[in-house]
C-alpha atoms as a PDB file:
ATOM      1  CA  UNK A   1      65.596  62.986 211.872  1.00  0.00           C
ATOM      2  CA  UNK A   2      68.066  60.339 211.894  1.00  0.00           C
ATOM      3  CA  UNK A   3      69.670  58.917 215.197  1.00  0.00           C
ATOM      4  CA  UNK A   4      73.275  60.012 213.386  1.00  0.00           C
ATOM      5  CA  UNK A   5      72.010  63.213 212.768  1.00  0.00           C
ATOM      6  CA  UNK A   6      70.150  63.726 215.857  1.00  0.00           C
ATOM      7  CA  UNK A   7      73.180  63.217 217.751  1.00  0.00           C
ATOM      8  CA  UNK A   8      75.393  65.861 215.829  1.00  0.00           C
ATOM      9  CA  UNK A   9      72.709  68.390 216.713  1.00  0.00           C
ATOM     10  CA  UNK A  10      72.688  67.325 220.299  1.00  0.00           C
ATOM     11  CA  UNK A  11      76.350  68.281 220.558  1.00  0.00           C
ATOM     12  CA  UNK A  12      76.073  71.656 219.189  1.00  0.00           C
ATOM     13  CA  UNK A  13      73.566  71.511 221.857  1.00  0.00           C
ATOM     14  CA  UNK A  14      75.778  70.429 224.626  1.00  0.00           C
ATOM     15  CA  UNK A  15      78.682  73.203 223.292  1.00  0.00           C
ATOM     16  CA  UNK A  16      76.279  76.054 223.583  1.00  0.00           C
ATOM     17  CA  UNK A  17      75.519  75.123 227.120  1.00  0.00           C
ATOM     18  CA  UNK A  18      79.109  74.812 228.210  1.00  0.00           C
ATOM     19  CA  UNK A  19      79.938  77.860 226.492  1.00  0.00           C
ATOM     20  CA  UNK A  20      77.129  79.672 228.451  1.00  0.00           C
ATOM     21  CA  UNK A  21      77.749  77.807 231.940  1.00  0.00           C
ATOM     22  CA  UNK A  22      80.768  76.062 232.329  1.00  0.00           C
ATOM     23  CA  UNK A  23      81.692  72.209 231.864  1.00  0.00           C
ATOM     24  CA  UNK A  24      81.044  70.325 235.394  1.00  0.00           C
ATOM     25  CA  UNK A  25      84.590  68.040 236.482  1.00  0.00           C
ATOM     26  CA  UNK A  26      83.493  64.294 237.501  1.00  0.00           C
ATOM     27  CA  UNK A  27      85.589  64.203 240.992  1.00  0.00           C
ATOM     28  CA  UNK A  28      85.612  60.602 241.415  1.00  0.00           C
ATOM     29  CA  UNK A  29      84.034  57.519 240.530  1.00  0.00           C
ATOM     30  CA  UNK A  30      80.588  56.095 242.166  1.00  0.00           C
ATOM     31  CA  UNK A  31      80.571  52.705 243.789  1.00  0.00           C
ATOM     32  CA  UNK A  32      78.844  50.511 241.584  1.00  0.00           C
ATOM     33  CA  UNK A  33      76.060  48.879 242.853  1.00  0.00           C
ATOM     34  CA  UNK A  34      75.057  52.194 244.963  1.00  0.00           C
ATOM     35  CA  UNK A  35      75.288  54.061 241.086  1.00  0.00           C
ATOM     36  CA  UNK A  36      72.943  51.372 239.752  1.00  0.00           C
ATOM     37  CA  UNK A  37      70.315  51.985 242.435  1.00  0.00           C
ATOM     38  CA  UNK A  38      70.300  55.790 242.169  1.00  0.00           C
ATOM     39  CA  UNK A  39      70.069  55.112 238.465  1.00  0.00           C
ATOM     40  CA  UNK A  40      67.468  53.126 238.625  1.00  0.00           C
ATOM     41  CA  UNK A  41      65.605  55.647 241.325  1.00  0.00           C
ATOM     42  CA  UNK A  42      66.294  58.604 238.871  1.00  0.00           C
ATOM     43  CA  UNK A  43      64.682  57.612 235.745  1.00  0.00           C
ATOM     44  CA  UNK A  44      62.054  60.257 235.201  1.00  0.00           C
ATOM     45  CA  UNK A  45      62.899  62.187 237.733  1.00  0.00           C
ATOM     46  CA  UNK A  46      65.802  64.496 239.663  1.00  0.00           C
ATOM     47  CA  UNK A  47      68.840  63.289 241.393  1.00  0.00           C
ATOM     48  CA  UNK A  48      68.095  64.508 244.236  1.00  0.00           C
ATOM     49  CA  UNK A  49      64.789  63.074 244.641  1.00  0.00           C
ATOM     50  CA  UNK A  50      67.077  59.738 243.842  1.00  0.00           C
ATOM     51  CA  UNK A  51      69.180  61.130 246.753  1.00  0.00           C
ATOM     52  CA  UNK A  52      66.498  61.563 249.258  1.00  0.00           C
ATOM     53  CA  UNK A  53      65.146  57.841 248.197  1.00  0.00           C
ATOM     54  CA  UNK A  54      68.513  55.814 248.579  1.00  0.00           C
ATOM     55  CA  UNK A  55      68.703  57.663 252.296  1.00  0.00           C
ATOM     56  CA  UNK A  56      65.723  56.181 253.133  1.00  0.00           C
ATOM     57  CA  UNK A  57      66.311  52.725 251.600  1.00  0.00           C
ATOM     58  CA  UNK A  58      69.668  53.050 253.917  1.00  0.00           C
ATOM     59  CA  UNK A  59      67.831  54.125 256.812  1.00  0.00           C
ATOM     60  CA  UNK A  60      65.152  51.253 256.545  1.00  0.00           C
ATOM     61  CA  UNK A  61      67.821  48.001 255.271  1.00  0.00           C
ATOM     62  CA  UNK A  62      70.804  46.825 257.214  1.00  0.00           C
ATOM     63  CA  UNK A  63      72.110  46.259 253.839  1.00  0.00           C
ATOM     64  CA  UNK A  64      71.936  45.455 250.346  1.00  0.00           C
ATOM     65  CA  UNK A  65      71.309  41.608 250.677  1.00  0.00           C
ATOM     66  CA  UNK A  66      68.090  42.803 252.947  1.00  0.00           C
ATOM     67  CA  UNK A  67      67.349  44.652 249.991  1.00  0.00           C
ATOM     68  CA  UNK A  68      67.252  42.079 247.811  1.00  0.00           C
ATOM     69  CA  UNK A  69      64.753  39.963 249.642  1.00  0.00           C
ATOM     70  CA  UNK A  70      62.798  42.827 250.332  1.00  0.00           C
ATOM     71  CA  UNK A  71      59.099  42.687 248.581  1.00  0.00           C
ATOM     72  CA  UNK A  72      58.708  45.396 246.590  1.00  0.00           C
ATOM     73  CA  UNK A  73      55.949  46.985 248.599  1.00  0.00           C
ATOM     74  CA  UNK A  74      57.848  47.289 251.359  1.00  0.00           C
ATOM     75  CA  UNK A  75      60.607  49.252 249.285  1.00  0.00           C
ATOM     76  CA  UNK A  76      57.750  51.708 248.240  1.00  0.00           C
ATOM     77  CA  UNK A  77      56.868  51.849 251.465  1.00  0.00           C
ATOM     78  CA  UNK A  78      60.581  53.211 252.066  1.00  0.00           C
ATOM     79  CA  UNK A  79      60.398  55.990 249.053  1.00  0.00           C
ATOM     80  CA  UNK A  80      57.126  56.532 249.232  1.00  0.00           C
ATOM     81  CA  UNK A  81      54.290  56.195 247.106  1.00  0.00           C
ATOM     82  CA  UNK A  82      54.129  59.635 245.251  1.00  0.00           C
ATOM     83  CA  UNK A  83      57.862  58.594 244.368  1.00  0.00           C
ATOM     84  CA  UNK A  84      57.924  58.327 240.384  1.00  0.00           C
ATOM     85  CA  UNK A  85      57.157  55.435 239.138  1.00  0.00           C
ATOM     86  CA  UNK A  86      57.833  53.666 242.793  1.00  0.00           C
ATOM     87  CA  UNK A  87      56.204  50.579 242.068  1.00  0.00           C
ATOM     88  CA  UNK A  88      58.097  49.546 238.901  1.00  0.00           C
ATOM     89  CA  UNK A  89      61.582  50.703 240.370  1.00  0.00           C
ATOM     90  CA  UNK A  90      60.850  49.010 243.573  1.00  0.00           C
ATOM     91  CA  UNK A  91      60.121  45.685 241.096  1.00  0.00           C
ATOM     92  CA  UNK A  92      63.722  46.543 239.189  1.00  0.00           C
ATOM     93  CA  UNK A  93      65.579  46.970 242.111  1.00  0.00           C
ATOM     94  CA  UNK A  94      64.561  43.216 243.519  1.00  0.00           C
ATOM     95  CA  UNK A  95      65.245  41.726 240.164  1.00  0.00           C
ATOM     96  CA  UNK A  96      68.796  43.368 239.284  1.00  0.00           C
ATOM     97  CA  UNK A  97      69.855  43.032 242.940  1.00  0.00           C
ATOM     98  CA  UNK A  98      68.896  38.804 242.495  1.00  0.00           C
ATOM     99  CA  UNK A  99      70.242  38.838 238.876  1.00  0.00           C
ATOM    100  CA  UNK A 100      73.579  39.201 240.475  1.00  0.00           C
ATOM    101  CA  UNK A 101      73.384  37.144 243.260  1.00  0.00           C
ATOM    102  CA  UNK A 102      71.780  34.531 241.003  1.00  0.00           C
ATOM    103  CA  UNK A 103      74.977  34.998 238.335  1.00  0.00           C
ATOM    104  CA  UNK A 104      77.666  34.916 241.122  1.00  0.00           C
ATOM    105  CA  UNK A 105      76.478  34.806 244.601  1.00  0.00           C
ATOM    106  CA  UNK A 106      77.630  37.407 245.878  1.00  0.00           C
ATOM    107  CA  UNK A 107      76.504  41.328 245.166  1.00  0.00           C
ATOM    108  CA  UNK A 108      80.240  42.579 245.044  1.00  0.00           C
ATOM    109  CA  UNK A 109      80.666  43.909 241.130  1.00  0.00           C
ATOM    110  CA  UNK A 110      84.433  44.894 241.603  1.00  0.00           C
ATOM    111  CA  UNK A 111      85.470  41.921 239.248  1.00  0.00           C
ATOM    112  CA  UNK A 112      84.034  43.919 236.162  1.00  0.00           C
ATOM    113  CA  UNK A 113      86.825  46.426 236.285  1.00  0.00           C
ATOM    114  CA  UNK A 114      88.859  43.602 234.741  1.00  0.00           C
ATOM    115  CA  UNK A 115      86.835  43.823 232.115  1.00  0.00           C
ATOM    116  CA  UNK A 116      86.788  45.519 228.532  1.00  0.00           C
ATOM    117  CA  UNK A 117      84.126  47.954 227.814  1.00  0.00           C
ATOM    118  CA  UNK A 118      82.083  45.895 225.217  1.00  0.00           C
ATOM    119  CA  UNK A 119      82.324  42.801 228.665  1.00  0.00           C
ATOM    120  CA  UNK A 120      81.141  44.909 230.816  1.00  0.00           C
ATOM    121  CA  UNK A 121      78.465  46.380 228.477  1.00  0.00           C
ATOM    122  CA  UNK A 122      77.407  43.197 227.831  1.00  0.00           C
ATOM    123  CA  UNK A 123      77.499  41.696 231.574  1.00  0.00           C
ATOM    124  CA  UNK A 124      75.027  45.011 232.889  1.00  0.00           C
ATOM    125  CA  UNK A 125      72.688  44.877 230.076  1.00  0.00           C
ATOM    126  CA  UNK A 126      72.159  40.533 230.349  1.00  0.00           C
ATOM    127  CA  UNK A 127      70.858  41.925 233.421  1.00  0.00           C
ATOM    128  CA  UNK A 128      67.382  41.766 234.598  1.00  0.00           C
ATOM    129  CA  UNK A 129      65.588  45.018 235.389  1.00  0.00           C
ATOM    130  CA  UNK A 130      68.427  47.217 233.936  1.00  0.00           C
ATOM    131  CA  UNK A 131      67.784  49.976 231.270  1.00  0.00           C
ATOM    132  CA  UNK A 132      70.108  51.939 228.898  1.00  0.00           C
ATOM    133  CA  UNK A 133      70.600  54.559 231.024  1.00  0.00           C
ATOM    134  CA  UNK A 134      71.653  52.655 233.930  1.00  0.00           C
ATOM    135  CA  UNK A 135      73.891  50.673 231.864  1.00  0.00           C
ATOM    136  CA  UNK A 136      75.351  53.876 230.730  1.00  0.00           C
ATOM    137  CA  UNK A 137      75.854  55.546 234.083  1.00  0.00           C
ATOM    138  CA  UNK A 138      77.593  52.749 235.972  1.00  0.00           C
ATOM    139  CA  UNK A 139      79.514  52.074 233.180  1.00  0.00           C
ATOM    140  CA  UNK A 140      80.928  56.014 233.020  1.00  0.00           C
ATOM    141  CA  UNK A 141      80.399  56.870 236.537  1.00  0.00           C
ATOM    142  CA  UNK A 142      81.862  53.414 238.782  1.00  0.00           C
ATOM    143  CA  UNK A 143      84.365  51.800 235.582  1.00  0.00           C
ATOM    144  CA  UNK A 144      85.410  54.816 233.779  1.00  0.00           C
ATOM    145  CA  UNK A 145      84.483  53.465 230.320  1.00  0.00           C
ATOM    146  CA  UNK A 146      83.355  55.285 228.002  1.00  0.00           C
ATOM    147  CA  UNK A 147      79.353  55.837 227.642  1.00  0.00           C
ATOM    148  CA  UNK A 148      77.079  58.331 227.403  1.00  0.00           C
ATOM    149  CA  UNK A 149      73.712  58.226 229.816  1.00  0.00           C
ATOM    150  CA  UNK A 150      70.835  59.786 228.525  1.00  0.00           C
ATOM    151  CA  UNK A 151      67.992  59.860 230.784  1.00  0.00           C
ATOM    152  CA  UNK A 152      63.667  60.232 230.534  1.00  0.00           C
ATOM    153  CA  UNK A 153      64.061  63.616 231.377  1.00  0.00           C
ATOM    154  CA  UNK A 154      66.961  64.535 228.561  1.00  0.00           C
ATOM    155  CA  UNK A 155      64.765  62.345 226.109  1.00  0.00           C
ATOM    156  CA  UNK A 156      61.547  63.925 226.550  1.00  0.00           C
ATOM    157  CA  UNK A 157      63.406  67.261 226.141  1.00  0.00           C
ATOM    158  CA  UNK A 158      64.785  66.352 222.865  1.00  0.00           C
ATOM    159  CA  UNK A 159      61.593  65.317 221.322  1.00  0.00           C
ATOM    160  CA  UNK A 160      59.692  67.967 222.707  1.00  0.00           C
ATOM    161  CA  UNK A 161      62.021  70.641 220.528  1.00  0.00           C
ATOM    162  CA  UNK A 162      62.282  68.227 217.879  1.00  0.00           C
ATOM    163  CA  UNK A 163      65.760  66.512 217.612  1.00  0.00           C
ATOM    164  CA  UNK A 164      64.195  63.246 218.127  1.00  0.00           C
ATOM    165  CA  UNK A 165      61.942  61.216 217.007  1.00  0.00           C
ATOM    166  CA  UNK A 166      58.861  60.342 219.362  1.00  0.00           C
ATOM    167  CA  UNK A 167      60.052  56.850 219.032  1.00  0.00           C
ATOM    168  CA  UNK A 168      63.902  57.334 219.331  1.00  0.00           C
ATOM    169  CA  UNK A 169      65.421  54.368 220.887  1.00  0.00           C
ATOM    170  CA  UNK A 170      67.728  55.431 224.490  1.00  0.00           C
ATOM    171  CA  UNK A 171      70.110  52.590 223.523  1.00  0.00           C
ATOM    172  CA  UNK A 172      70.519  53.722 219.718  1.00  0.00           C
ATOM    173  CA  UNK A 173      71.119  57.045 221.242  1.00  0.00           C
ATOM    174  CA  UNK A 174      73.370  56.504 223.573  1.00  0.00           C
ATOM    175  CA  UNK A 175      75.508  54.903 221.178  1.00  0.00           C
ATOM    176  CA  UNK A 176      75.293  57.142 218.582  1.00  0.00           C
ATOM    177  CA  UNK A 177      76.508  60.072 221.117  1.00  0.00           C
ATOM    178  CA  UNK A 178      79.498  57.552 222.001  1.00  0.00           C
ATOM    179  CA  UNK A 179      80.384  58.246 218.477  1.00  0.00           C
ATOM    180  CA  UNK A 180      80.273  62.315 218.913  1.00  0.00           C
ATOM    181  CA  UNK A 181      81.092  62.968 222.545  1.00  0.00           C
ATOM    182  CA  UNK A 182      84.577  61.781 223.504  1.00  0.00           C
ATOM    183  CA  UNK A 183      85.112  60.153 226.508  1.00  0.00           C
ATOM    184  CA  UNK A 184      86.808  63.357 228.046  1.00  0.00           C
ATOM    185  CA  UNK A 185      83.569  65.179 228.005  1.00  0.00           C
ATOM    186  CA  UNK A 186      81.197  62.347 228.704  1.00  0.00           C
ATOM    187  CA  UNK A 187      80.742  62.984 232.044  1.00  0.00           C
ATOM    188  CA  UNK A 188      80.055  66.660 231.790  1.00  0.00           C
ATOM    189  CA  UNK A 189      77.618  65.912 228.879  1.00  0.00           C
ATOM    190  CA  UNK A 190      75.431  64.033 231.339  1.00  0.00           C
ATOM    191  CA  UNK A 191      75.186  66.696 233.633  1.00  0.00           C
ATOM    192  CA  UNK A 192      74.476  69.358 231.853  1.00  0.00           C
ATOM    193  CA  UNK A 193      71.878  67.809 229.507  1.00  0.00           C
ATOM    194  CA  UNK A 194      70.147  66.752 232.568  1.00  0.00           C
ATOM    195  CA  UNK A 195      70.537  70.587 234.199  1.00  0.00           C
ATOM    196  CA  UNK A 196      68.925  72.043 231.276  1.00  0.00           C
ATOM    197  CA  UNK A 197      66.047  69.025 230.836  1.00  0.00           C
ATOM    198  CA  UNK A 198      65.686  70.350 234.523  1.00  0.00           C
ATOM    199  CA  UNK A 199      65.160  74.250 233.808  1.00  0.00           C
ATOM    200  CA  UNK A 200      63.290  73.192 230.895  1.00  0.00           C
ATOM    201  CA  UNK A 201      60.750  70.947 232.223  1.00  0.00           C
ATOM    202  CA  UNK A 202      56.829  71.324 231.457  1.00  0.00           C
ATOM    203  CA  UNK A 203      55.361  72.688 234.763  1.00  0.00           C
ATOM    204  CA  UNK A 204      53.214  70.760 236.182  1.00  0.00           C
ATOM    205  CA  UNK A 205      49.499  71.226 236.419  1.00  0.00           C
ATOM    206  CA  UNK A 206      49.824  72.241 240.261  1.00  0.00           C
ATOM    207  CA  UNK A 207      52.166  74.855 239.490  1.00  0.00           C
ATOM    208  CA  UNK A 208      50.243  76.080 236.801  1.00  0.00           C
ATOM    209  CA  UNK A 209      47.466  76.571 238.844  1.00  0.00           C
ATOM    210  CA  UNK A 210      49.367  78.511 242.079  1.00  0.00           C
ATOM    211  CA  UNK A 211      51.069  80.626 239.390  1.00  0.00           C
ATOM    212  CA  UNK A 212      48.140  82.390 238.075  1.00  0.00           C
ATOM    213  CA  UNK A 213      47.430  85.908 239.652  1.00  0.00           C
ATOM    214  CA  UNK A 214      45.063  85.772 242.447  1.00  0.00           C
ATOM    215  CA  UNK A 215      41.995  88.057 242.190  1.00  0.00           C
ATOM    216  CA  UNK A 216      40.814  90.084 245.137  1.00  0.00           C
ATOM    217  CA  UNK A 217      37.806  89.151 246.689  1.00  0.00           C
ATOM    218  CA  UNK A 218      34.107  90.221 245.824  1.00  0.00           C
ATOM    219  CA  UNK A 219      33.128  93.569 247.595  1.00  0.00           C
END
């Protein structure tokens, strides 16, 4: 299926949730650099495992610019290493942390709100260590711009029941939804594509395992 066509599914999609369980209200926006770490932290897995590991980062850095010189092992150290992916997102957070110092010493991002949307698109994604759904989600989230993040887990769902492509591209995506989810609903069609990714998620082997009935014990 086409990307164009893909996306005009995945809104019918998105209406049938909200007409089953409501449309979520975005109550304010995210600081940016704090919504490009949880973003980061949350690709392939829940935001509140991304919760849990920016609490500990906190609890373990006096602040950000520690962060940034902080080798990457220690940062797994911090999360822990059963967190997704730790390694790699401990590597991304060190390299889009020095990205922007490198670009304008400093870490303070509050001069992109002077920015259009294509600037600011275009600033975050020159960016090293960045993906499409972080782009996405500080763009929406911290600037208010119009965007449409679409995470691993919403991804995986899609091709699993056959809207996309096993090689869909997030990016392409992303953009194409621009094109079919106004910017009024944006927010809510983040959150409730990554709710039902959630309740729809493969269980795991482990749970598999403690699920099956237990058989009584040989006489």
């Amino acid at each position: 299926m086409r990307t164009s066509e893909a996306a005009v599914e995945i809104k019918r999609l998105y209406n049938r949730l909200v007409r089953r369980s409501g449309k979520p209200k975005q109550t304010g926006q995210t600081e940016p650099l704090e919504q490009m770490l949880r973003s980061i932290l949350m690709r392939g897995t829940t935001e509140t495992r991304a919760n849990a590991a920016m609490k500990q980062i906190a609890r373990h850095t006096v602040d950000l610019n520690e962060l940034r010189v902080t080798p990457p092992a220690e940062i797994v150290a911090m999360i822990g290493k059963r967190f997704p992916d730790a390694e790699a997102k401990a590597v991304d957070i060190r390299r889009v942390l020095n990205g922007i110092f490198d670009r304008q010493n400093t870490l303070d991002l509050s001069g992109l709100s002077a920015m259009n949307k294509p600037e600011v698109r275009e600033w975050l994604e020159s960016l090293p260590g960045i993906d499409p759904y972080t782009v996405a989600s500080v763009m929406l989230l911290s600037f208010g711009l119009h965007a449409v993040p679409v995470d691993r887990s919403v991804l995986e769902l899609l091709q699993r029941e056959g809207i996309l492509d096993a090689d869909a591209d997030p990016a392409t995506l992303q953009n194409a939804l621009e094109r079919h989810i106004p910017v009024r609903d944006a927010y809510a069609f983040s959150v409730v594509m990554q709710r039902h990714a959630a309740a729809r998620a493969p269980r795991t082997a482990k749970s598999r395992k403690t699920s099956r009935p237990r058989t009584s014990p040989a006489s």
